[in-house]
N, C-alpha and C. Protein backbone atom coordinates (compact mmCIF):
# COMPACT_ATOMS: atom_id res chain seq x y z
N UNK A 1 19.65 47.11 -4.65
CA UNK A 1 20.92 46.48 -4.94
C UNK A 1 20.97 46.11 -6.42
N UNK A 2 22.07 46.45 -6.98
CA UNK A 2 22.49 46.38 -8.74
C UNK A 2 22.11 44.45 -8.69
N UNK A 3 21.76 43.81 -9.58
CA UNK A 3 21.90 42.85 -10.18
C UNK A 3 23.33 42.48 -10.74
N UNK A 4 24.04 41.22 -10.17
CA UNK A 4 25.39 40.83 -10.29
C UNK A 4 25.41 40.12 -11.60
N UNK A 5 26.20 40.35 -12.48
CA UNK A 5 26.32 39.59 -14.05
C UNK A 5 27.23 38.39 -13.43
N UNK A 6 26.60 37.37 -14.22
CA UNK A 6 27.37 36.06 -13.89
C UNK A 6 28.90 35.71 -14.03
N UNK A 7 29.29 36.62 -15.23
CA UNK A 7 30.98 36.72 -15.38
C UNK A 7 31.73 37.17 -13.91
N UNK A 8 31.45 38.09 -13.60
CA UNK A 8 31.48 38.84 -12.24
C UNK A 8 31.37 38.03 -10.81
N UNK A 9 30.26 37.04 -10.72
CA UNK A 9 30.18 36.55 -10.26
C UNK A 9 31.07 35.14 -9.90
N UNK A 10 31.27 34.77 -11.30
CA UNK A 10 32.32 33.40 -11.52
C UNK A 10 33.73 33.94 -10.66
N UNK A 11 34.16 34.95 -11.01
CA UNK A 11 35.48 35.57 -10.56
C UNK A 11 35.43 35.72 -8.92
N UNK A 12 34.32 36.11 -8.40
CA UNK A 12 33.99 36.33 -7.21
C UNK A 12 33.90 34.93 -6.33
N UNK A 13 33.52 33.89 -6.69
CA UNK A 13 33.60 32.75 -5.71
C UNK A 13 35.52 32.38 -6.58
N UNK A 14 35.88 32.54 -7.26
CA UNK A 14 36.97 31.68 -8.00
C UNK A 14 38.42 32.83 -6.34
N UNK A 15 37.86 34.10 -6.06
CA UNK A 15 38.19 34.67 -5.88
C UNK A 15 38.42 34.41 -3.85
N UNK A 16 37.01 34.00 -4.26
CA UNK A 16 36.37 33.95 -2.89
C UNK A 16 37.36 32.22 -2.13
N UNK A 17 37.00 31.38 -3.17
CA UNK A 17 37.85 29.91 -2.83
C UNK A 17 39.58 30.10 -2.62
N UNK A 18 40.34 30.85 -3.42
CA UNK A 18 41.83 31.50 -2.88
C UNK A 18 41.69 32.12 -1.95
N UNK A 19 41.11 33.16 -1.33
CA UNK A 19 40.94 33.96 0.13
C UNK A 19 41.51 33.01 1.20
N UNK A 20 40.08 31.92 0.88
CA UNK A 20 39.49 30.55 1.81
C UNK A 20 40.77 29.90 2.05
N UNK A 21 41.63 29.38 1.20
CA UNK A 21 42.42 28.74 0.90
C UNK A 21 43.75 29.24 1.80
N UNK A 22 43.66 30.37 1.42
CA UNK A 22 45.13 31.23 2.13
C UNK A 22 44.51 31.21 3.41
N UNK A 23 43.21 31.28 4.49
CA UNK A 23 43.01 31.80 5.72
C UNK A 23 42.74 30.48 6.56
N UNK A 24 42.81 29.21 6.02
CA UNK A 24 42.34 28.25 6.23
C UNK A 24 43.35 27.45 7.89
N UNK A 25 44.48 28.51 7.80
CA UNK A 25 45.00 28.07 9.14
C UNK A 25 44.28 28.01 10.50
N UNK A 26 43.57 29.04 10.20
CA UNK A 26 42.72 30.10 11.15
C UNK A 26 41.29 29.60 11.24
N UNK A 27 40.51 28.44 12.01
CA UNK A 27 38.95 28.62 11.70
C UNK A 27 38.38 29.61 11.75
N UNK A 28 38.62 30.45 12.74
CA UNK A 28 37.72 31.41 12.99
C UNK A 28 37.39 32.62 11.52
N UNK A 29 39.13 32.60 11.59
CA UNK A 29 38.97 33.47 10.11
C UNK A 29 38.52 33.45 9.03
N UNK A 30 38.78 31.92 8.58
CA UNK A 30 38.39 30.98 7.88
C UNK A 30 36.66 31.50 7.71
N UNK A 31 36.09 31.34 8.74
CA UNK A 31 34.62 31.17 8.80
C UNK A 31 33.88 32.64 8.93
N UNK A 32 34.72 33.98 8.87
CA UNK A 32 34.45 35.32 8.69
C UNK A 32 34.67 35.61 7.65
N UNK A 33 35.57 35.03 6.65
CA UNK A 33 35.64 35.14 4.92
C UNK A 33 34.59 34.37 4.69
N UNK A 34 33.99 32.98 5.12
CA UNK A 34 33.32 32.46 4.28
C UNK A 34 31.76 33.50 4.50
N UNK A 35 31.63 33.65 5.97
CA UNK A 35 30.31 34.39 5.86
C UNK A 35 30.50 35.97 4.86
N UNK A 36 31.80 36.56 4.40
CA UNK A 36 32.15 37.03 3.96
C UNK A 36 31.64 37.05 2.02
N UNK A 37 32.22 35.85 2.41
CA UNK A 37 31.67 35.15 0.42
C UNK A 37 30.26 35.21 0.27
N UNK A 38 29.78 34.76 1.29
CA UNK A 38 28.32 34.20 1.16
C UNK A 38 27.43 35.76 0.35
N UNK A 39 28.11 36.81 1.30
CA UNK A 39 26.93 37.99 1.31
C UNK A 39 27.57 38.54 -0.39
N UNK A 40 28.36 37.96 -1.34
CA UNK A 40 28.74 38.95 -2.37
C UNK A 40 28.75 37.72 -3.78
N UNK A 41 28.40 36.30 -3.15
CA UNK A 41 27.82 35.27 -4.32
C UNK A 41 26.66 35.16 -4.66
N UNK A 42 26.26 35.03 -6.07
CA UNK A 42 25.01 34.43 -6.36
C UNK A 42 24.17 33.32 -5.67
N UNK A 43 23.06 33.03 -5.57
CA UNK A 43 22.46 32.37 -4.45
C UNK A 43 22.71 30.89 -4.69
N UNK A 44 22.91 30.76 -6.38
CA UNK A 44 23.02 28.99 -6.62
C UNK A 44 24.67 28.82 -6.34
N UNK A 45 25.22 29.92 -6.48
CA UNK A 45 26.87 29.71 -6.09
C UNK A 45 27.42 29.32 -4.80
N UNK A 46 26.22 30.19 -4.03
CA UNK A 46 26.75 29.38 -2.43
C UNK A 46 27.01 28.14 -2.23
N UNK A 47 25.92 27.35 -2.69
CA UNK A 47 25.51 25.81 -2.42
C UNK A 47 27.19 25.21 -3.09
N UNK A 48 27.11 25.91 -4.45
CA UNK A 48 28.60 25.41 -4.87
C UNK A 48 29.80 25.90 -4.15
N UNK A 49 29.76 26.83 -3.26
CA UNK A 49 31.34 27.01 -2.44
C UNK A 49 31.06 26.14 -0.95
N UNK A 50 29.78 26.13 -0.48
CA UNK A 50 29.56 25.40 0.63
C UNK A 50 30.05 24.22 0.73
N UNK A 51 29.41 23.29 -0.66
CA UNK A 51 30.06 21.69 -0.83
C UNK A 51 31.74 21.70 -1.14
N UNK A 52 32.29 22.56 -1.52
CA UNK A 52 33.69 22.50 -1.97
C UNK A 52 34.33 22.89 -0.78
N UNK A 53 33.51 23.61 0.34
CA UNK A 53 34.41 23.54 1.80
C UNK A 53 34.36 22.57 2.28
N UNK A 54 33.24 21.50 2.40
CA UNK A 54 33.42 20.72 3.10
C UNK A 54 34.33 19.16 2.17
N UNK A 55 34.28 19.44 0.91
CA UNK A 55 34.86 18.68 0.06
C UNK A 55 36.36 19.14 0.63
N UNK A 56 36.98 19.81 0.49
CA UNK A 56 38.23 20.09 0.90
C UNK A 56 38.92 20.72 2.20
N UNK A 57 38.15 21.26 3.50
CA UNK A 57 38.50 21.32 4.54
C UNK A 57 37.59 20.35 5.90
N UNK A 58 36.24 19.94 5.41
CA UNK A 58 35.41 19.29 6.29
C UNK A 58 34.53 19.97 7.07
N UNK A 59 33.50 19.46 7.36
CA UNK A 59 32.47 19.71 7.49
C UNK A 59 32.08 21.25 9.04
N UNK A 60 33.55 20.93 9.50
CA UNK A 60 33.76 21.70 10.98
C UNK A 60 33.80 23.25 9.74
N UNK A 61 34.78 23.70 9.13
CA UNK A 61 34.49 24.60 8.59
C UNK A 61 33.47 25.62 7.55
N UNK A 62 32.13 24.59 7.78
CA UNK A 62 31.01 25.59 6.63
C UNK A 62 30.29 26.08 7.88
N UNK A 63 29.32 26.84 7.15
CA UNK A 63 28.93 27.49 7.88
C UNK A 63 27.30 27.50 7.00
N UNK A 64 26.36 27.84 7.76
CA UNK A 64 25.12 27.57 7.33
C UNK A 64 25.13 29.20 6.43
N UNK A 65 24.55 29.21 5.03
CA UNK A 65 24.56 30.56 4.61
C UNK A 65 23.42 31.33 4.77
N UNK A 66 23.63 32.82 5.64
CA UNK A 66 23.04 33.43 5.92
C UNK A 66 22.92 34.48 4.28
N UNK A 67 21.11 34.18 4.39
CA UNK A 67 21.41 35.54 3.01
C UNK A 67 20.61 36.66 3.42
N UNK A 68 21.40 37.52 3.63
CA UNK A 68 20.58 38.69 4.23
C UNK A 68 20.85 39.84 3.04
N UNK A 69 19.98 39.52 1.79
CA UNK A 69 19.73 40.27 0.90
C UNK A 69 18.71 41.13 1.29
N UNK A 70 18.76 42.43 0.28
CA UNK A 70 17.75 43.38 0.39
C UNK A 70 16.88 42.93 -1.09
């Protein structure tokens, strides 16, 4: 797997938090984007979209991040 440049990355959770935002009616969906985000953010970025879900939708919507890197 290519190594993700951090610019790339910034855009990708900035990207990833609007998705969240728009699907947020929906838990279920909600929580298939976030496992969604998880697999295409940097590893210290998770921790930062994890706390900002539960900062702004609560704690029912995170989800523990699975990193199933190669």
């Amino acid at each position: 797997m290519k190594k993700k440049s951090k610019g790339k990355s910034k855009k990708m959770l900035a990207y990833s938090k609007e998705v969240l935002r728009k699907v947020s009616f929906d838990v279920s969906l909600f929580k298939k984007e976030l496992s969604k985000a998880f697999q295409y953010l940097l590893e210290e970025e998770i921790e930062d979209l994890r706390q900002w879900v539960i900062n702004n939708f609560g704690p029912q919507y995170c989800l523990q991040p699975v990193l199933a890197r190669n």
